[in-house]
N, C-alpha and C. Protein backbone atom coordinates (compact mmCIF):
# COMPACT_ATOMS: atom_id res chain seq x y z
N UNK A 1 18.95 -3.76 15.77
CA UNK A 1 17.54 -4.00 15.52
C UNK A 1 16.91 -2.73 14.93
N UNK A 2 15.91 -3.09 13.80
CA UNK A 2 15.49 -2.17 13.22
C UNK A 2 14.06 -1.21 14.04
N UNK A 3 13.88 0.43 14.26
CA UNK A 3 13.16 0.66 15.09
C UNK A 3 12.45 1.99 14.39
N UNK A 4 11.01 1.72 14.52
CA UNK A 4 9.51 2.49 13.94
C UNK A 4 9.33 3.68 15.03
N UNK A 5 8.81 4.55 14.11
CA UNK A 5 7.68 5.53 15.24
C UNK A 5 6.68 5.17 14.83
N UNK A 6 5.85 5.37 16.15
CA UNK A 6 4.30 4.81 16.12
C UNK A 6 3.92 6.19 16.02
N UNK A 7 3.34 7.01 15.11
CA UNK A 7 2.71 8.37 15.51
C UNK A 7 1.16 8.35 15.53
N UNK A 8 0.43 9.26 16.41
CA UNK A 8 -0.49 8.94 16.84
C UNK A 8 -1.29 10.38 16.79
N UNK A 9 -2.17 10.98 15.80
CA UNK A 9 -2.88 12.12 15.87
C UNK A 9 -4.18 12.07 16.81
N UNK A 10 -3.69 12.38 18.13
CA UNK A 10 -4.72 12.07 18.93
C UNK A 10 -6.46 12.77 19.14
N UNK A 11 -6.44 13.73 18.88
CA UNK A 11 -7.37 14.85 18.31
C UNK A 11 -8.56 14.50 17.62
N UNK A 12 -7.89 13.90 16.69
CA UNK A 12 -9.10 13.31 15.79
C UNK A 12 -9.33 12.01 15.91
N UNK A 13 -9.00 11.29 17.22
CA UNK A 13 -9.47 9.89 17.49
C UNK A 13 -10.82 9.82 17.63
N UNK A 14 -11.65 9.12 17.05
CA UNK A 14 -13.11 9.09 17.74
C UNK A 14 -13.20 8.40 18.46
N UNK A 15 -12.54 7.11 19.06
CA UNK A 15 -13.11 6.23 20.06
C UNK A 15 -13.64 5.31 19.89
N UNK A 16 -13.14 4.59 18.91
CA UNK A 16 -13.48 3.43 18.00
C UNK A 16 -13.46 2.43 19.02
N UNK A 17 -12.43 2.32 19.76
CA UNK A 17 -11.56 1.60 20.09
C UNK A 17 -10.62 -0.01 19.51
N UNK A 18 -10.58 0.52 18.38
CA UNK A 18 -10.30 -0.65 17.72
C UNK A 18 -9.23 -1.06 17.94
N UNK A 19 -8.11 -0.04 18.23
CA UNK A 19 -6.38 -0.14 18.51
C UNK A 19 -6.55 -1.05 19.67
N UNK A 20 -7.32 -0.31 20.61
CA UNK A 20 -6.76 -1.03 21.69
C UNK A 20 -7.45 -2.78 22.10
N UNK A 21 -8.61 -3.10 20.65
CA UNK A 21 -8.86 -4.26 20.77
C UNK A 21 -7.85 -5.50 20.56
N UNK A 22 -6.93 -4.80 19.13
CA UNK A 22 -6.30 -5.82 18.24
C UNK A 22 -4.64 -5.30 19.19
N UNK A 23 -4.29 -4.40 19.73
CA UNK A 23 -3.31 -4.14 20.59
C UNK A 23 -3.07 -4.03 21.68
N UNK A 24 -4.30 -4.13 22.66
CA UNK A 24 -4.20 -3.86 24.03
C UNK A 24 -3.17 -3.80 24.77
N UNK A 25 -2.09 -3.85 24.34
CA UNK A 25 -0.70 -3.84 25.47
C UNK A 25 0.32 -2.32 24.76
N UNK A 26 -0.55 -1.55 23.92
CA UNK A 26 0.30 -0.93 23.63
C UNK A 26 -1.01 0.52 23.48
N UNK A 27 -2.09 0.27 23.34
CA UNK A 27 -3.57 1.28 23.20
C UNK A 27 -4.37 0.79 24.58
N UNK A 28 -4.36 1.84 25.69
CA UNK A 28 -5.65 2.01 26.16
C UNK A 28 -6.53 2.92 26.10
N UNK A 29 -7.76 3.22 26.44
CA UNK A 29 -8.99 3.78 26.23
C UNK A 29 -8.45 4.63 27.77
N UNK A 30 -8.86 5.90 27.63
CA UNK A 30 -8.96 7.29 28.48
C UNK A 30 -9.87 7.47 28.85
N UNK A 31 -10.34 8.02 30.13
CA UNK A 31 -11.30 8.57 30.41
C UNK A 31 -12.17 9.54 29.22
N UNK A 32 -11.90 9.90 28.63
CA UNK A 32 -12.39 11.30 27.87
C UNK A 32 -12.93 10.22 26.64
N UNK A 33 -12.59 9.17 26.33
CA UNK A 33 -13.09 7.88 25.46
C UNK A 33 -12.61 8.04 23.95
N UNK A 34 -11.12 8.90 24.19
CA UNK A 34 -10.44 9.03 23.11
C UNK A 34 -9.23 7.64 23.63
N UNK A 35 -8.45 6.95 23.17
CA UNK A 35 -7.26 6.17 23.28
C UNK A 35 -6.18 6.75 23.10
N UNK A 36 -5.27 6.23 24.39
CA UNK A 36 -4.04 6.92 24.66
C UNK A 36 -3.22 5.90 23.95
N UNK A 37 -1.81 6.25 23.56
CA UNK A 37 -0.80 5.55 22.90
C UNK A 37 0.13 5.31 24.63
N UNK A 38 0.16 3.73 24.95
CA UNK A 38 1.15 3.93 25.85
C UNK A 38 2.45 4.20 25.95
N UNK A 39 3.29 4.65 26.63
CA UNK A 39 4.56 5.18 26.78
C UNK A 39 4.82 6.25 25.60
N UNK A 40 3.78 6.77 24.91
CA UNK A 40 4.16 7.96 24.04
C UNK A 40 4.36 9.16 24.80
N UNK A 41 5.32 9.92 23.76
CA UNK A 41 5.54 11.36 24.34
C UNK A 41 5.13 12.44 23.20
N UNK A 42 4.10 13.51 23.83
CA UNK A 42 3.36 14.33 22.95
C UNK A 42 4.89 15.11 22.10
N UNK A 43 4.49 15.11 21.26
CA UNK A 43 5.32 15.63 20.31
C UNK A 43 5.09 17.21 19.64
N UNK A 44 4.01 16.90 19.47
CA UNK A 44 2.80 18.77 19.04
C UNK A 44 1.69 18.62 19.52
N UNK A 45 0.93 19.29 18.77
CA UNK A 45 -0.68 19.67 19.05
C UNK A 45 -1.66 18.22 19.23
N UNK A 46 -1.06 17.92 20.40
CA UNK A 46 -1.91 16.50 20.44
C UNK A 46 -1.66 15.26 19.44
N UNK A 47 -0.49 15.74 18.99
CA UNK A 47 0.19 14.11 18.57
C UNK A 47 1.18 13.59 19.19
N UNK A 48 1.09 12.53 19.43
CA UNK A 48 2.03 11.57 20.05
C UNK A 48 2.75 10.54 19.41
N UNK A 49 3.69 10.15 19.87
CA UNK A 49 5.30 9.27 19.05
C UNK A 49 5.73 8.32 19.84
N UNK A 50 5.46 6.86 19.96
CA UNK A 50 6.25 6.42 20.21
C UNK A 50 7.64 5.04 19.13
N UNK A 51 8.46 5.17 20.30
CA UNK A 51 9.30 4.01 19.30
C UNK A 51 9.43 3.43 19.28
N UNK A 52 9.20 2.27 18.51
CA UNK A 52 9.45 0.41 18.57
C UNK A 52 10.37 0.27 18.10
N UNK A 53 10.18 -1.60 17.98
CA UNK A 53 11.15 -2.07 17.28
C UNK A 53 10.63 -2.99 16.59
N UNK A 54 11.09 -3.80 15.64
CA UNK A 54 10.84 -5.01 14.96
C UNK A 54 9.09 -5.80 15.41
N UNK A 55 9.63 -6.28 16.39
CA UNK A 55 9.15 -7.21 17.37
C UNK A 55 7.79 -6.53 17.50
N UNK A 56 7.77 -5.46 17.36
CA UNK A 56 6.38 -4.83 17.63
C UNK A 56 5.88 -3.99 16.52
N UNK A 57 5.82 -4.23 15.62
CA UNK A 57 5.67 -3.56 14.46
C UNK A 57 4.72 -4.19 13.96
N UNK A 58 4.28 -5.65 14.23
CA UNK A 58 3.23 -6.26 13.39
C UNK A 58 1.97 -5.86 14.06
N UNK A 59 2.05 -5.93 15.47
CA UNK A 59 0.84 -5.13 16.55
C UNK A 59 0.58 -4.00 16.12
N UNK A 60 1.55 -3.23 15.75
CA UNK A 60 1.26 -1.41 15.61
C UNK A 60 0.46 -1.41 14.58
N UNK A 61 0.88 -2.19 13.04
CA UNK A 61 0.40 -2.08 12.05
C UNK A 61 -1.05 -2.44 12.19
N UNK A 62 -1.43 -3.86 12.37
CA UNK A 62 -2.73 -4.04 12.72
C UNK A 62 -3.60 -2.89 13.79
N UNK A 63 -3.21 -2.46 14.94
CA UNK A 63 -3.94 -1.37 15.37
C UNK A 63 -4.05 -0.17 14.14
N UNK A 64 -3.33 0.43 13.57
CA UNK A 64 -3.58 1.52 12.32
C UNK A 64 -4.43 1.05 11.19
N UNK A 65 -4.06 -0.46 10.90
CA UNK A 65 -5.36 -0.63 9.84
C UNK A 65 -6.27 -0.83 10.35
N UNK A 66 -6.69 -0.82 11.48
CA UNK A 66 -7.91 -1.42 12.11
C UNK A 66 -8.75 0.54 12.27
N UNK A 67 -7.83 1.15 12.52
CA UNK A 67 -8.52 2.77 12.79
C UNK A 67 -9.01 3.14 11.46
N UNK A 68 -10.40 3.18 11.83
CA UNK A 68 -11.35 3.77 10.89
C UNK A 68 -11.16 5.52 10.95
N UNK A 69 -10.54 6.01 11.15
CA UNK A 69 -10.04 7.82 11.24
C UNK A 69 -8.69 7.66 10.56
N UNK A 70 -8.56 6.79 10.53
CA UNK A 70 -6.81 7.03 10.15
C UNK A 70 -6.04 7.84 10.56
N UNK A 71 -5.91 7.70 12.34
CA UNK A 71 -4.98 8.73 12.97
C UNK A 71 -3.79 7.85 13.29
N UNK A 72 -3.37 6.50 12.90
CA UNK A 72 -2.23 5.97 13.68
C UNK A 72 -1.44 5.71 12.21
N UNK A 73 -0.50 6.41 12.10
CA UNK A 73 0.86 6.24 11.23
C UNK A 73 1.86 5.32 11.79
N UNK A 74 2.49 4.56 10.67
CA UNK A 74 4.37 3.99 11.23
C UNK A 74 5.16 4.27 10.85
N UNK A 75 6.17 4.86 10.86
CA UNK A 75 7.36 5.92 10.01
C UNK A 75 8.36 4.60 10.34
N UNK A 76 9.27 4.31 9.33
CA UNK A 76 10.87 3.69 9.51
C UNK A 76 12.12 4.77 10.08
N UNK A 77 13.32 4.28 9.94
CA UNK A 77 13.82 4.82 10.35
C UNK A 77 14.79 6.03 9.02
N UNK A 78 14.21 5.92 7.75
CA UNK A 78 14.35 7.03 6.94
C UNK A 78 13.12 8.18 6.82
N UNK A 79 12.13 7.59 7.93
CA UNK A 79 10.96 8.58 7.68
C UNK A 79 9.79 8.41 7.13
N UNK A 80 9.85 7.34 5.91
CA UNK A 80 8.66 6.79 5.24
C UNK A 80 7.94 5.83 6.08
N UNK A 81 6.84 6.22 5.58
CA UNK A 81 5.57 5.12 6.21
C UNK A 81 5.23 4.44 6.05
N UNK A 82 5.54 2.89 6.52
CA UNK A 82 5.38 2.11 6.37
C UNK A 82 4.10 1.43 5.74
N UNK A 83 3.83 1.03 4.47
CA UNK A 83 2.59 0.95 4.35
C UNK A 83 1.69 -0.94 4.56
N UNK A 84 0.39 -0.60 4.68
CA UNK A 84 0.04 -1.82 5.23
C UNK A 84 -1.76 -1.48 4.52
N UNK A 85 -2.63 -2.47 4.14
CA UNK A 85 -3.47 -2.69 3.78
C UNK A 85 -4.52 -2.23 4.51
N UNK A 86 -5.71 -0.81 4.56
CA UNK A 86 -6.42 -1.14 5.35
C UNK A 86 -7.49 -1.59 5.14
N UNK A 87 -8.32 -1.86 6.02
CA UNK A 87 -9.50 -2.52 6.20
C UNK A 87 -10.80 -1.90 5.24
């Protein structure tokens, strides 16, 4: 099965909460009223990575076009980013 990173520049989230409207099982909202990526692991300076698969790739995408900051990327598994239409 084919498998994505979800990367997530958390820093510059404003708190839209849009991810976690159109994704809720994968974006919740933080105390601090920035959105956490669930089961991600910080990677650097407040970005976070996590990895899917197939199956969840159509959720991820819709949460990133839905972010008006454009902090949520999808990388394949050569690295390129998956691209998707935004809003």
């Amino acid at each position: 099965m084919t498998t994505y990173k979800v990367i997530y520049d958390r820093k510059n989230c404003s708190g839209v909460a849009a991810c976690n409207i159109v994704a809720e099982e994968f974006w919740k909202m933080a105390q601090d009223g920035k959105a956490d990526l669930v089961g991600a692991k910080q990677v650097g300076d407040d970005i976070w990575e996590l990895e899917i698969n197939e199956n969840c790739l159509r959720t991820n995408l819709e949460a990133a076009r839905h972010c008006p900051m454009l902090v949520i990327k999808i990388i394949d598994q050569e690295g390129k980013e998956v691209p998707f239409q935004r809003i």
